[in-house]
C-alpha atoms as a PDB file:
ATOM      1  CA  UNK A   1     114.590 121.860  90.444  1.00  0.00           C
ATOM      2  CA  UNK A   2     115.708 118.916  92.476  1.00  0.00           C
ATOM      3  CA  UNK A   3     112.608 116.645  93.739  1.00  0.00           C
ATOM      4  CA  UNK A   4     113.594 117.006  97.192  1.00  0.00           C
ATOM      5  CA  UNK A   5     114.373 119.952  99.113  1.00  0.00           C
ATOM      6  CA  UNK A   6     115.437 119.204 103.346  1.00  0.00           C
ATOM      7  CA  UNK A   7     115.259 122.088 105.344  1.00  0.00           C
ATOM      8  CA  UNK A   8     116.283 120.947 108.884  1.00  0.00           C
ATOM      9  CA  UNK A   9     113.603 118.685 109.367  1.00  0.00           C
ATOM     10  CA  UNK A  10     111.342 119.938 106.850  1.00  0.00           C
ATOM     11  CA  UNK A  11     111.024 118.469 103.259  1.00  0.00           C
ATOM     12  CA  UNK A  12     109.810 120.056 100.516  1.00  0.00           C
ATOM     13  CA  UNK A  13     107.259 118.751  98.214  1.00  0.00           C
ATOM     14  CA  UNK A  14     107.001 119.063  94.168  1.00  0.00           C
ATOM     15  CA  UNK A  15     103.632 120.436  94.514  1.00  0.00           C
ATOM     16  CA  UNK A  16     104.100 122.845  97.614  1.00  0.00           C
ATOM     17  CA  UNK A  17     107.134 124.369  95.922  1.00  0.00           C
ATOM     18  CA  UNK A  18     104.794 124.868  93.359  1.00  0.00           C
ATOM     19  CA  UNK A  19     102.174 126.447  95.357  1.00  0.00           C
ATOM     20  CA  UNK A  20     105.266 128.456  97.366  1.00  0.00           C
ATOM     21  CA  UNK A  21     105.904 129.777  94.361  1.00  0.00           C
ATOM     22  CA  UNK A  22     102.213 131.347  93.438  1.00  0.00           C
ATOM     23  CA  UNK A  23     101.800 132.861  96.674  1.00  0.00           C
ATOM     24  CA  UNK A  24     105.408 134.259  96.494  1.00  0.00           C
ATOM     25  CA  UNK A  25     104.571 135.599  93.239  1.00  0.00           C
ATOM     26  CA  UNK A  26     101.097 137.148  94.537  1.00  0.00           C
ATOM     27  CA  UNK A  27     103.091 138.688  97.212  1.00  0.00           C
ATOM     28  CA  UNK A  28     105.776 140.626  95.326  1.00  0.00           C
ATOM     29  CA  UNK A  29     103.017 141.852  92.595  1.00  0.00           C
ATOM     30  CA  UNK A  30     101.007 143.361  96.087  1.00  0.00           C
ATOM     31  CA  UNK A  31     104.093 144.647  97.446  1.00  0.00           C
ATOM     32  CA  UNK A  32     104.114 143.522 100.327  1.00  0.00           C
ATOM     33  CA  UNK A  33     106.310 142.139 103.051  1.00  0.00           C
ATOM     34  CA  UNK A  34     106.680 138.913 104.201  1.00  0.00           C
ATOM     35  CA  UNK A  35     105.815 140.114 107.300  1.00  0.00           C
ATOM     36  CA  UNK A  36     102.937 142.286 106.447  1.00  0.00           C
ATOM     37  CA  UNK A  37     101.674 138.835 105.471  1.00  0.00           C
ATOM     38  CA  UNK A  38     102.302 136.853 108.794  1.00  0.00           C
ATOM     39  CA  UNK A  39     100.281 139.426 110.362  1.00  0.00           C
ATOM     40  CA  UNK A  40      97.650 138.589 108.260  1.00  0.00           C
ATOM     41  CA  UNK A  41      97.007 135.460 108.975  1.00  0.00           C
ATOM     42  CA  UNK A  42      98.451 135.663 112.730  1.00  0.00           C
ATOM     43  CA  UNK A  43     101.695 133.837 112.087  1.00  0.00           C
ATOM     44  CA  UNK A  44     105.312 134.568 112.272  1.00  0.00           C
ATOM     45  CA  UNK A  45     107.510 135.338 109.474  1.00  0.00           C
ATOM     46  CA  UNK A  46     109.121 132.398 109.478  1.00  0.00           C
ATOM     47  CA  UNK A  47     105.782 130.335 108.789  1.00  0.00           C
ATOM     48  CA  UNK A  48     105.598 132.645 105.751  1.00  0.00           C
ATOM     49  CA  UNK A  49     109.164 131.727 104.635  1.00  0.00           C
ATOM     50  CA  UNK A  50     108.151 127.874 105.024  1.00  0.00           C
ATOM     51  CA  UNK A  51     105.119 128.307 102.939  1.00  0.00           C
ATOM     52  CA  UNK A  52     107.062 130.256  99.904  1.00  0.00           C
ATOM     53  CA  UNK A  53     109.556 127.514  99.931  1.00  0.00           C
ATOM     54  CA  UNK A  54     107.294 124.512  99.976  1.00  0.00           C
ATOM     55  CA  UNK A  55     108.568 123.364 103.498  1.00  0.00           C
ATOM     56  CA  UNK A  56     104.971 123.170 104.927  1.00  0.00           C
ATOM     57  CA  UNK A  57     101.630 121.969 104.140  1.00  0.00           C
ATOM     58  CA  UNK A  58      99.267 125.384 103.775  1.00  0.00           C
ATOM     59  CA  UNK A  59      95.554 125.175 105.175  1.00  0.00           C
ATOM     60  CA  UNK A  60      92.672 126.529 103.207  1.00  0.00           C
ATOM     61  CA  UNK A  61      91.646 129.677 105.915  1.00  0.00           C
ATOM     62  CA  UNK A  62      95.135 130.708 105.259  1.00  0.00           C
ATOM     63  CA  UNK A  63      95.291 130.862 101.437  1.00  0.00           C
ATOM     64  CA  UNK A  64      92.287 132.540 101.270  1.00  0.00           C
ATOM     65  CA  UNK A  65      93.649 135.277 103.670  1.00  0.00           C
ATOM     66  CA  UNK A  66      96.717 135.594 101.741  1.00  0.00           C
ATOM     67  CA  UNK A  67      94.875 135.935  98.650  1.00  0.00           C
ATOM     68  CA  UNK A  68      92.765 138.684 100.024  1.00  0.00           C
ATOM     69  CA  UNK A  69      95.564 140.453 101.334  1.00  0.00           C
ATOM     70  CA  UNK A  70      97.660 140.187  98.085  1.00  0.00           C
ATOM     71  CA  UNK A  71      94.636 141.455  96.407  1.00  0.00           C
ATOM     72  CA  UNK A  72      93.806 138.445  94.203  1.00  0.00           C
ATOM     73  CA  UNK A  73      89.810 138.371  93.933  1.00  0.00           C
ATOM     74  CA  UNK A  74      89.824 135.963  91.026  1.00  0.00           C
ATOM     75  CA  UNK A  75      87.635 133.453  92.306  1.00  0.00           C
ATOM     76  CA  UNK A  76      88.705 130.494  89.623  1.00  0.00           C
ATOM     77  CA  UNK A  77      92.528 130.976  90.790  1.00  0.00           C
ATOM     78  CA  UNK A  78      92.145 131.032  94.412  1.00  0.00           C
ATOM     79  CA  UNK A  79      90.301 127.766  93.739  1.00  0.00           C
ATOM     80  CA  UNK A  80      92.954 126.940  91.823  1.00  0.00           C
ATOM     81  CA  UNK A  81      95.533 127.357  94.350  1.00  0.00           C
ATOM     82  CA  UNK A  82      93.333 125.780  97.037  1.00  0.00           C
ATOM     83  CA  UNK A  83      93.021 122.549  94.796  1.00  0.00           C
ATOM     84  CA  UNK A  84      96.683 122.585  94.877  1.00  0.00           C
ATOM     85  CA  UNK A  85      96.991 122.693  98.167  1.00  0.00           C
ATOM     86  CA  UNK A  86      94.577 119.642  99.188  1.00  0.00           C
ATOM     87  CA  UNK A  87      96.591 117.411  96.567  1.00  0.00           C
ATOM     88  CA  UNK A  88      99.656 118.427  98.056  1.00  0.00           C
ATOM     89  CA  UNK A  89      98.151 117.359 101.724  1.00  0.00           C
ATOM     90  CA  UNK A  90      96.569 114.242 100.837  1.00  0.00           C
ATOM     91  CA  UNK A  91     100.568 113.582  99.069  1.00  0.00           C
ATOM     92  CA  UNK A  92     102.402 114.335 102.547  1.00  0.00           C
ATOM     93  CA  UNK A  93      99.670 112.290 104.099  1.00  0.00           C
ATOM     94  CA  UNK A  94     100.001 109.249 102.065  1.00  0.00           C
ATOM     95  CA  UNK A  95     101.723 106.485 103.749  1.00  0.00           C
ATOM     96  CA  UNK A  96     102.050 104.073 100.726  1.00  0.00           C
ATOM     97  CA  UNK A  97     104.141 100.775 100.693  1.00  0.00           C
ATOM     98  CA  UNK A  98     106.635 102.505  99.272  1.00  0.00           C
ATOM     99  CA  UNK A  99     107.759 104.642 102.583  1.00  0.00           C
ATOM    100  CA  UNK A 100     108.641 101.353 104.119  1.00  0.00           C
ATOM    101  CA  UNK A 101     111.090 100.013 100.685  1.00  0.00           C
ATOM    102  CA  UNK A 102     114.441 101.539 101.566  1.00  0.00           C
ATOM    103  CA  UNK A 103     115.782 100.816  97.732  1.00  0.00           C
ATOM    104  CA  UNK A 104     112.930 102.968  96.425  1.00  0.00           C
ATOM    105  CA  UNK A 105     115.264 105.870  96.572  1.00  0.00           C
ATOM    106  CA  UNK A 106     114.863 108.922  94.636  1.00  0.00           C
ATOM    107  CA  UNK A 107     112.127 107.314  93.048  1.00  0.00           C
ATOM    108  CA  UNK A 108     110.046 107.500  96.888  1.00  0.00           C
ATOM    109  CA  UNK A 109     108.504 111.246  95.286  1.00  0.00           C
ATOM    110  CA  UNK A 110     107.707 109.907  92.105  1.00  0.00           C
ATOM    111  CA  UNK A 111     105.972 106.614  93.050  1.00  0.00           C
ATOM    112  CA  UNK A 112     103.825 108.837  95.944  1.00  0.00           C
ATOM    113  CA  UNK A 113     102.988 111.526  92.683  1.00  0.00           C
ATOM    114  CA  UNK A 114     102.361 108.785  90.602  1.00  0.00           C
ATOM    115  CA  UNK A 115     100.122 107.478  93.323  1.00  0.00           C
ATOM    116  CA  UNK A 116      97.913 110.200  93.320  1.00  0.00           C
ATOM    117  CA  UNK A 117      97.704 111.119  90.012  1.00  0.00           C
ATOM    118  CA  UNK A 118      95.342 109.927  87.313  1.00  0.00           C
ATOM    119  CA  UNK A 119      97.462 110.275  84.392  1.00  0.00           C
ATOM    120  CA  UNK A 120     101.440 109.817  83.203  1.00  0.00           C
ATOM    121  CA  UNK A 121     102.280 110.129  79.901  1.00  0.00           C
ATOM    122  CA  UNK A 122     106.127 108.577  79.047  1.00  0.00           C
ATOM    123  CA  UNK A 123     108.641 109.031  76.299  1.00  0.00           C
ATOM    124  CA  UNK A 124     111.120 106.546  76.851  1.00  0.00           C
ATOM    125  CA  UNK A 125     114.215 106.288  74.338  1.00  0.00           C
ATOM    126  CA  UNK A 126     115.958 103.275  75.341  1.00  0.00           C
ATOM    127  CA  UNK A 127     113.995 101.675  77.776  1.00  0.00           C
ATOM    128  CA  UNK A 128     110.853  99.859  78.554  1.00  0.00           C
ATOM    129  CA  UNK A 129     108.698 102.157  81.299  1.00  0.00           C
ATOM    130  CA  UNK A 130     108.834 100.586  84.523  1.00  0.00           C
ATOM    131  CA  UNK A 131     105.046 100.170  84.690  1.00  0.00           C
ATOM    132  CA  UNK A 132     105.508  97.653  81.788  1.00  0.00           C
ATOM    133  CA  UNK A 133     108.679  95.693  82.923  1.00  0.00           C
ATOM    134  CA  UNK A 134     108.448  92.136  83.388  1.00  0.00           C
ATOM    135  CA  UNK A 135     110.351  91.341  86.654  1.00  0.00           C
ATOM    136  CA  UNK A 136     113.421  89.480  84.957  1.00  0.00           C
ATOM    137  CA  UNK A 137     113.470  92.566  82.293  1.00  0.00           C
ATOM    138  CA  UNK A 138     113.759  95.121  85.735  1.00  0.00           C
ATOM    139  CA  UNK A 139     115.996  92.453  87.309  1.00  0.00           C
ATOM    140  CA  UNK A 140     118.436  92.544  84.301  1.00  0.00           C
ATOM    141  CA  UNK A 141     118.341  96.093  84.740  1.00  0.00           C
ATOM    142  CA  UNK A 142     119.581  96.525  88.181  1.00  0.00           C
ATOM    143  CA  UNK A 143     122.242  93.944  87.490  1.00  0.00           C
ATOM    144  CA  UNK A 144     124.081  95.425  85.000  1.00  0.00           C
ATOM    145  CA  UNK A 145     123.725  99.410  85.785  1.00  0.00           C
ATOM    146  CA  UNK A 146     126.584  98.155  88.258  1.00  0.00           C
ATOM    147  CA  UNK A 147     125.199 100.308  91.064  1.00  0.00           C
ATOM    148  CA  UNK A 148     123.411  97.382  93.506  1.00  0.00           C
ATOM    149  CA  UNK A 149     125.863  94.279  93.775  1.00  0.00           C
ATOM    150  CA  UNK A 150     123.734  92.715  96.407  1.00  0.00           C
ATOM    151  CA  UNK A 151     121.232  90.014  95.314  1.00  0.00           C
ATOM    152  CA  UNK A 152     118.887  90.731  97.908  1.00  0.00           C
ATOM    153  CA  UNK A 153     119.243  94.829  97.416  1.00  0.00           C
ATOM    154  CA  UNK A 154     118.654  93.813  93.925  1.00  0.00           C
ATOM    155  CA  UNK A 155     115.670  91.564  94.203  1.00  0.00           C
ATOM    156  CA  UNK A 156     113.868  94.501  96.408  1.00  0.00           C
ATOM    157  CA  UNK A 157     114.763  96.984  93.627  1.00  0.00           C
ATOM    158  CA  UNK A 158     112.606  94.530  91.321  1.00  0.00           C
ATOM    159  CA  UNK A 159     109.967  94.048  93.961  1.00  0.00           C
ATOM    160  CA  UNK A 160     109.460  97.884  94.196  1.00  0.00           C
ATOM    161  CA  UNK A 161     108.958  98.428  90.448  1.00  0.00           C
ATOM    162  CA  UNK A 162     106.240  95.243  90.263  1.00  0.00           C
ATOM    163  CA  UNK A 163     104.573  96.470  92.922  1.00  0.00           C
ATOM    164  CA  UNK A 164     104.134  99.962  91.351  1.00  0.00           C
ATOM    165  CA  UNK A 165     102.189  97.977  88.242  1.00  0.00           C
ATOM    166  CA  UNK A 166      99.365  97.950  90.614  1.00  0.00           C
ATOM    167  CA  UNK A 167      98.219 101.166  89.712  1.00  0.00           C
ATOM    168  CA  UNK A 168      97.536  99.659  85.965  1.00  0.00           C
ATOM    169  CA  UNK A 169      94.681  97.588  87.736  1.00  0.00           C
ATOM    170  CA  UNK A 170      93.023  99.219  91.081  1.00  0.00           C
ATOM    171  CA  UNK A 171      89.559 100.108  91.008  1.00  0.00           C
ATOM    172  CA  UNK A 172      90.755 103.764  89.724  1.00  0.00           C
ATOM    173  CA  UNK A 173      93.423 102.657  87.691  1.00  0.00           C
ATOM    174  CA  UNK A 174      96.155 104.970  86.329  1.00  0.00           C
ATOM    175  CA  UNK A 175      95.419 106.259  82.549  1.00  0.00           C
ATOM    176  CA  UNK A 176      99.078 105.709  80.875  1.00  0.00           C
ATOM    177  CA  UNK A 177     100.057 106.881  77.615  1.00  0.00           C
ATOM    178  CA  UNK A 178     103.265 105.775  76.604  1.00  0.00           C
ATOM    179  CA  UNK A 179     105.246 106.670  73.535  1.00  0.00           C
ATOM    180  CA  UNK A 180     108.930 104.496  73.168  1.00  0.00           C
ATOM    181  CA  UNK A 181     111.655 104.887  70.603  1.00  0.00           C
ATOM    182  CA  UNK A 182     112.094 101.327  68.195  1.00  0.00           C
ATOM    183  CA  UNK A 183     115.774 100.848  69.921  1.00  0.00           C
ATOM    184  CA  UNK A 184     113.608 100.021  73.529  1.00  0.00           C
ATOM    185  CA  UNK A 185     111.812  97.756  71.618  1.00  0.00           C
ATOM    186  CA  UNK A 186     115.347  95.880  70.208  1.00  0.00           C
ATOM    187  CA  UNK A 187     117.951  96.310  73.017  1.00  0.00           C
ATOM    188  CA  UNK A 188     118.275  92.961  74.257  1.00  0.00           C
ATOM    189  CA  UNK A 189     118.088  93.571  78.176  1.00  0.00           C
ATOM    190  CA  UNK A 190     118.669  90.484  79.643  1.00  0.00           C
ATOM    191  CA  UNK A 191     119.498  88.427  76.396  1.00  0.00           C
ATOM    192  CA  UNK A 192     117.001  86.655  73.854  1.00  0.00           C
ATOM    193  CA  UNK A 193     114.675  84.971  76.177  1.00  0.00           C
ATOM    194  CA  UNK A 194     113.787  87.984  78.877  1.00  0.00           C
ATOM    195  CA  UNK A 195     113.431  90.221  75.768  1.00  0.00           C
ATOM    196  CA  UNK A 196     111.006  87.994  74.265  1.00  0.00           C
ATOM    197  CA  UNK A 197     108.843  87.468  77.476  1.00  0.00           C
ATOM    198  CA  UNK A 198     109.180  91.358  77.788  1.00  0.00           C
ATOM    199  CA  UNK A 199     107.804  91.636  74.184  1.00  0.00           C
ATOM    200  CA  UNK A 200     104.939  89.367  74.702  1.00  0.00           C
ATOM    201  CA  UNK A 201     104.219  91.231  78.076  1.00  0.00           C
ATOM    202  CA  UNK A 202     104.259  94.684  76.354  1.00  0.00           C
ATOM    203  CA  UNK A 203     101.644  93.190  74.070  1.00  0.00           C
ATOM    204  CA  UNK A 204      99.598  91.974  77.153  1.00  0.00           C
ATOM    205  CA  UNK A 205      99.573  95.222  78.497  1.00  0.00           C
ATOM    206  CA  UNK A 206      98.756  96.918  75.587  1.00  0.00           C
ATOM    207  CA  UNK A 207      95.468  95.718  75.630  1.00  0.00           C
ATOM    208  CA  UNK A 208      94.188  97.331  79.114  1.00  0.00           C
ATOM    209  CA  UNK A 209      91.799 100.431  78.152  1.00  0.00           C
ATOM    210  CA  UNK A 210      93.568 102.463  80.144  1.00  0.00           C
ATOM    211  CA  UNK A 211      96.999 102.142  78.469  1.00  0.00           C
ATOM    212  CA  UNK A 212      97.649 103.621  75.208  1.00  0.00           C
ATOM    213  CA  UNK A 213     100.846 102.282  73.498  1.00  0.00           C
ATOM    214  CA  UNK A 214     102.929 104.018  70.348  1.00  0.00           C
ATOM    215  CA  UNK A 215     105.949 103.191  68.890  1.00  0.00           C
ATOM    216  CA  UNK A 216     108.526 105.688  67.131  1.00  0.00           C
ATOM    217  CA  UNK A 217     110.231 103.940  64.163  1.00  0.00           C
ATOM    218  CA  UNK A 218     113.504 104.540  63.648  1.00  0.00           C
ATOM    219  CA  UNK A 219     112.530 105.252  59.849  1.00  0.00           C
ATOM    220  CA  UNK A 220     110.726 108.757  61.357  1.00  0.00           C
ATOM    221  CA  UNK A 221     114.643 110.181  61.481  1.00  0.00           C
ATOM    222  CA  UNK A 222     114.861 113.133  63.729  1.00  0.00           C
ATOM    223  CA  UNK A 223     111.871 113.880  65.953  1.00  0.00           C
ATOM    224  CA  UNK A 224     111.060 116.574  69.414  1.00  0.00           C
ATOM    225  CA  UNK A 225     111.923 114.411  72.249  1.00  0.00           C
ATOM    226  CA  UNK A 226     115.314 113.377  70.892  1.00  0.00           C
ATOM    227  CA  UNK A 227     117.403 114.544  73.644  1.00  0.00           C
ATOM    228  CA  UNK A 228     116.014 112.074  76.645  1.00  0.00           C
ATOM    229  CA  UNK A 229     113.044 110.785  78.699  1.00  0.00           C
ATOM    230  CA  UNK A 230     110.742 112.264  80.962  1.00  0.00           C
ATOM    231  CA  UNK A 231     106.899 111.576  82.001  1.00  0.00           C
ATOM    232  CA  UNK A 232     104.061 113.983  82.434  1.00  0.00           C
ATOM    233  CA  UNK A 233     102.053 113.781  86.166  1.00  0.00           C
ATOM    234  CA  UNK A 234      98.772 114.822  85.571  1.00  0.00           C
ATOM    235  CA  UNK A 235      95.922 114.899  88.427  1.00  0.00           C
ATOM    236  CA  UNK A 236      91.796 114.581  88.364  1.00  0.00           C
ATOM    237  CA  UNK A 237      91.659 118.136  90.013  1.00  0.00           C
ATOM    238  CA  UNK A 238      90.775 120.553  86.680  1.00  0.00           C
ATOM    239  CA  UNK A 239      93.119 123.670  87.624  1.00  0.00           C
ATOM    240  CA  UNK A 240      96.117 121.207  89.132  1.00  0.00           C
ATOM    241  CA  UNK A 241      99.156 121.897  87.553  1.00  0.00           C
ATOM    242  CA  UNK A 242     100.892 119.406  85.257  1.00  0.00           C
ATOM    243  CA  UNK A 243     104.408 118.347  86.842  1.00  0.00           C
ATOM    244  CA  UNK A 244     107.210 116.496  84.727  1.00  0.00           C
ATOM    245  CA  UNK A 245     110.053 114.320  85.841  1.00  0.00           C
ATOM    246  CA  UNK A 246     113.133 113.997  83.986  1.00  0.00           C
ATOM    247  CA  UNK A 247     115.660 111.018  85.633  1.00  0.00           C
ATOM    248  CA  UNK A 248     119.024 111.537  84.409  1.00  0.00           C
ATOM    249  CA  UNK A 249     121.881 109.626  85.629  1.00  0.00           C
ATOM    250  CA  UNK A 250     122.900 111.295  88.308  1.00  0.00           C
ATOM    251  CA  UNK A 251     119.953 113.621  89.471  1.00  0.00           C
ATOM    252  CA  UNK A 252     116.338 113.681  89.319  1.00  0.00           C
ATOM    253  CA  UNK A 253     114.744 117.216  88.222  1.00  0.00           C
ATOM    254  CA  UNK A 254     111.124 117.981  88.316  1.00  0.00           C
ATOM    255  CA  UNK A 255     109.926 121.016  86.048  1.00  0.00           C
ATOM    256  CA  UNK A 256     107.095 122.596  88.013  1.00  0.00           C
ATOM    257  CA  UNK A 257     106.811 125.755  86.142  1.00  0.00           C
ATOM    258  CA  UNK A 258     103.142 125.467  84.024  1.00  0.00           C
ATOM    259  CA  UNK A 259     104.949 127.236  80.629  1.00  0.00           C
ATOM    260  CA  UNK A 260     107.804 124.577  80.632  1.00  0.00           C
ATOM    261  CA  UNK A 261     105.311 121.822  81.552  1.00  0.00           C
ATOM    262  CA  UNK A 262     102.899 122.570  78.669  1.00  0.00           C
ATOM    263  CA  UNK A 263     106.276 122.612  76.740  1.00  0.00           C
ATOM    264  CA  UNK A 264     107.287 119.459  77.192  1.00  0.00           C
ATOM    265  CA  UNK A 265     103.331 118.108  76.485  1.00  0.00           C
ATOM    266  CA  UNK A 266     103.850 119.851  73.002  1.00  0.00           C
ATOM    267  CA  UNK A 267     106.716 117.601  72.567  1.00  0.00           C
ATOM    268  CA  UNK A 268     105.208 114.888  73.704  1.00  0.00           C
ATOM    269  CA  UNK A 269     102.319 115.604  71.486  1.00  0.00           C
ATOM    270  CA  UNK A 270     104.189 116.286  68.297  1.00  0.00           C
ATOM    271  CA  UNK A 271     106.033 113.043  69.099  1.00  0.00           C
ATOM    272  CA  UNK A 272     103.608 110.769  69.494  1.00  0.00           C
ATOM    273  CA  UNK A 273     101.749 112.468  66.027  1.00  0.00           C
ATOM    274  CA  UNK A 274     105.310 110.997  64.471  1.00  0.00           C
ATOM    275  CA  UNK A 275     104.880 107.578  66.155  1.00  0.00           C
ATOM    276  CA  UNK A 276     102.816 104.671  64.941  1.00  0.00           C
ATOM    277  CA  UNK A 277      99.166 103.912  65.532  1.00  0.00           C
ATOM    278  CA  UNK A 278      98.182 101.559  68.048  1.00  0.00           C
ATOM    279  CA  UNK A 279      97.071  98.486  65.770  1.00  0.00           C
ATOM    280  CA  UNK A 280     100.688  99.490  63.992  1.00  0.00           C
ATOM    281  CA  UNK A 281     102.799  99.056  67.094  1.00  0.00           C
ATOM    282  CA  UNK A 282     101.573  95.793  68.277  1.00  0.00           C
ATOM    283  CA  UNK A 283     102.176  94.896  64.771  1.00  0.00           C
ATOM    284  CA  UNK A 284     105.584  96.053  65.186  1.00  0.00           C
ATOM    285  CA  UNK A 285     106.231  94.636  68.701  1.00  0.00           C
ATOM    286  CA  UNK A 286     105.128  91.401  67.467  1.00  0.00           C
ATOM    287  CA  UNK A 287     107.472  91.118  64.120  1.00  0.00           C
ATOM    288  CA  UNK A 288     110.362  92.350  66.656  1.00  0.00           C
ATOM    289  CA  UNK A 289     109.598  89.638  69.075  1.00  0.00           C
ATOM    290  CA  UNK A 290     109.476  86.762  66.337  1.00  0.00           C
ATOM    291  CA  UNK A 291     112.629  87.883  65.089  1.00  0.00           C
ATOM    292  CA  UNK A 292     115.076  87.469  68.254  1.00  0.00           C
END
């Protein structure tokens, strides 16, 4: 599913398509209509449409009707679903820095999601994640994937992804758990020098106790993740769902569904049991750097 849905001048969110979903599902197993269950709650049909498609925020007095109605008296998942629906409030609420970058993009969801969650894990292939670029390393980037010509356009592209290395150091600082293929670690973005400051960066960052860092030699062969990069959203809430987001090059999908999300953290999982221990990748990052 796309990350953004418009619906006149509605948007849908990752997480209230998620919740949509739920309460969708909860509705066909009940069998009832959609507007058996605006009369519940005193609305119109159409507000029940909005909610199923993740166009609107959803208040707590109304879930727990809607739960009721649709016969759902487990306790744990209506909190579950309620959790859902505060963290998906307090995301339409935020008004971060990054509503105000017009480069940010596609990545605007991600960067708010990443905002409010507590944990991303990463499996990058060819690249080093964002939230460990050095500014010349990003800059290089954005220069030769052709797409910005504009210095300027280019230098807030950069300014965008430093600014989003904040997280690594707040007073609740994201937990990040990356795992990158060798070739990141090799491809010479930028030529000798930025690689070599990126290297020594990547080393810097390493040591922050909340970042874990792994490296997958190429001498592991084939491996899970093989076919591309994605990270893992996680939140502090207990029952909120895990969300993934996979950029490819010419959409960004989110998988929202909780059986494809715990697939993809098996992967991950597997992957990074492949990969090299901590004290072994600096050790690796190191040698690399030394020998460009």
């Amino acid at each position: 599913m796309r990350s953004t849905q418009a619906a006149g001048n509605r948007a849908s969110t990752v997480l209230g398509r998620r919740l949509g979903s739920e309460l969708l599902s909860l509705r066909d197993a009940a069998g009832k209509t959609q507007q058996q269950a605006a009369e519940s709650i005193n609305a119109t049909g159409t507000k029940i449409v909005k909610m199923e498609r993740g166009w609107v925020p959803m208040r707590d007095p109304d879930i727990r009707v809607l739960c009721e109605f649709y016969g759902q008296h487990d306790r744990k998942a209506t909190a579950r679903l309620l959790e859902l629906a505060k963290l998906d409030r307090e995301r339409r609420k935020a008004r971060g820095w990054w509503q105000h970058s017009p480069n940010a993009g596609a990545l605007a969801e991600y960067i708010a999601m990443e905002d409010v969650a507590n944990r991303v894990r990463t499996w990058q292939l060819s690249l080093i994640p964002g939230l460990f670029q050095t500014a010349d390393y990003a800059r290089s980037l954005a220069v030769s994937d052709g797409v910005w010509e504009d210095p300027d356009d280019i230098e807030r592209i950069v300014e965008v992804r430093m600014r989003r290395q904040a997280r690594l150091h707040d007073e609740h600082p994201l937990n990040l758990y990356a795992v990158v293929w060798e070739a990141a670690l090799r491809q010479l973005v930028g030529g000798p020098d930025v690689m070599r400051a990126q290297l020594e960066h990547l080393l810097q960052v390493a040591q922050l106790p909340n970042v874990r860092l792994q490296v997958l030699p190429f001498r592991t062969g084939g491996h899970p993740c093989i076919t591309g990069p994605f990270n893992i959203v996680s939140f502090a809430e207990t029952e909120a769902v895990d969300v993934v987001h996979v950029d490819a090059i010419a959409s960004t999908v989110w998988v929202e569904d909780p059986a494809e999300s715990s697939t993809y953290s098996n992967f991950f999982d597997r992957t990074a049991r492949l990969s090299l221990a901590q004290h072994d990748t600096t050790q690796l990052i190191e040698r690399i750097r030394q020998e460009i």
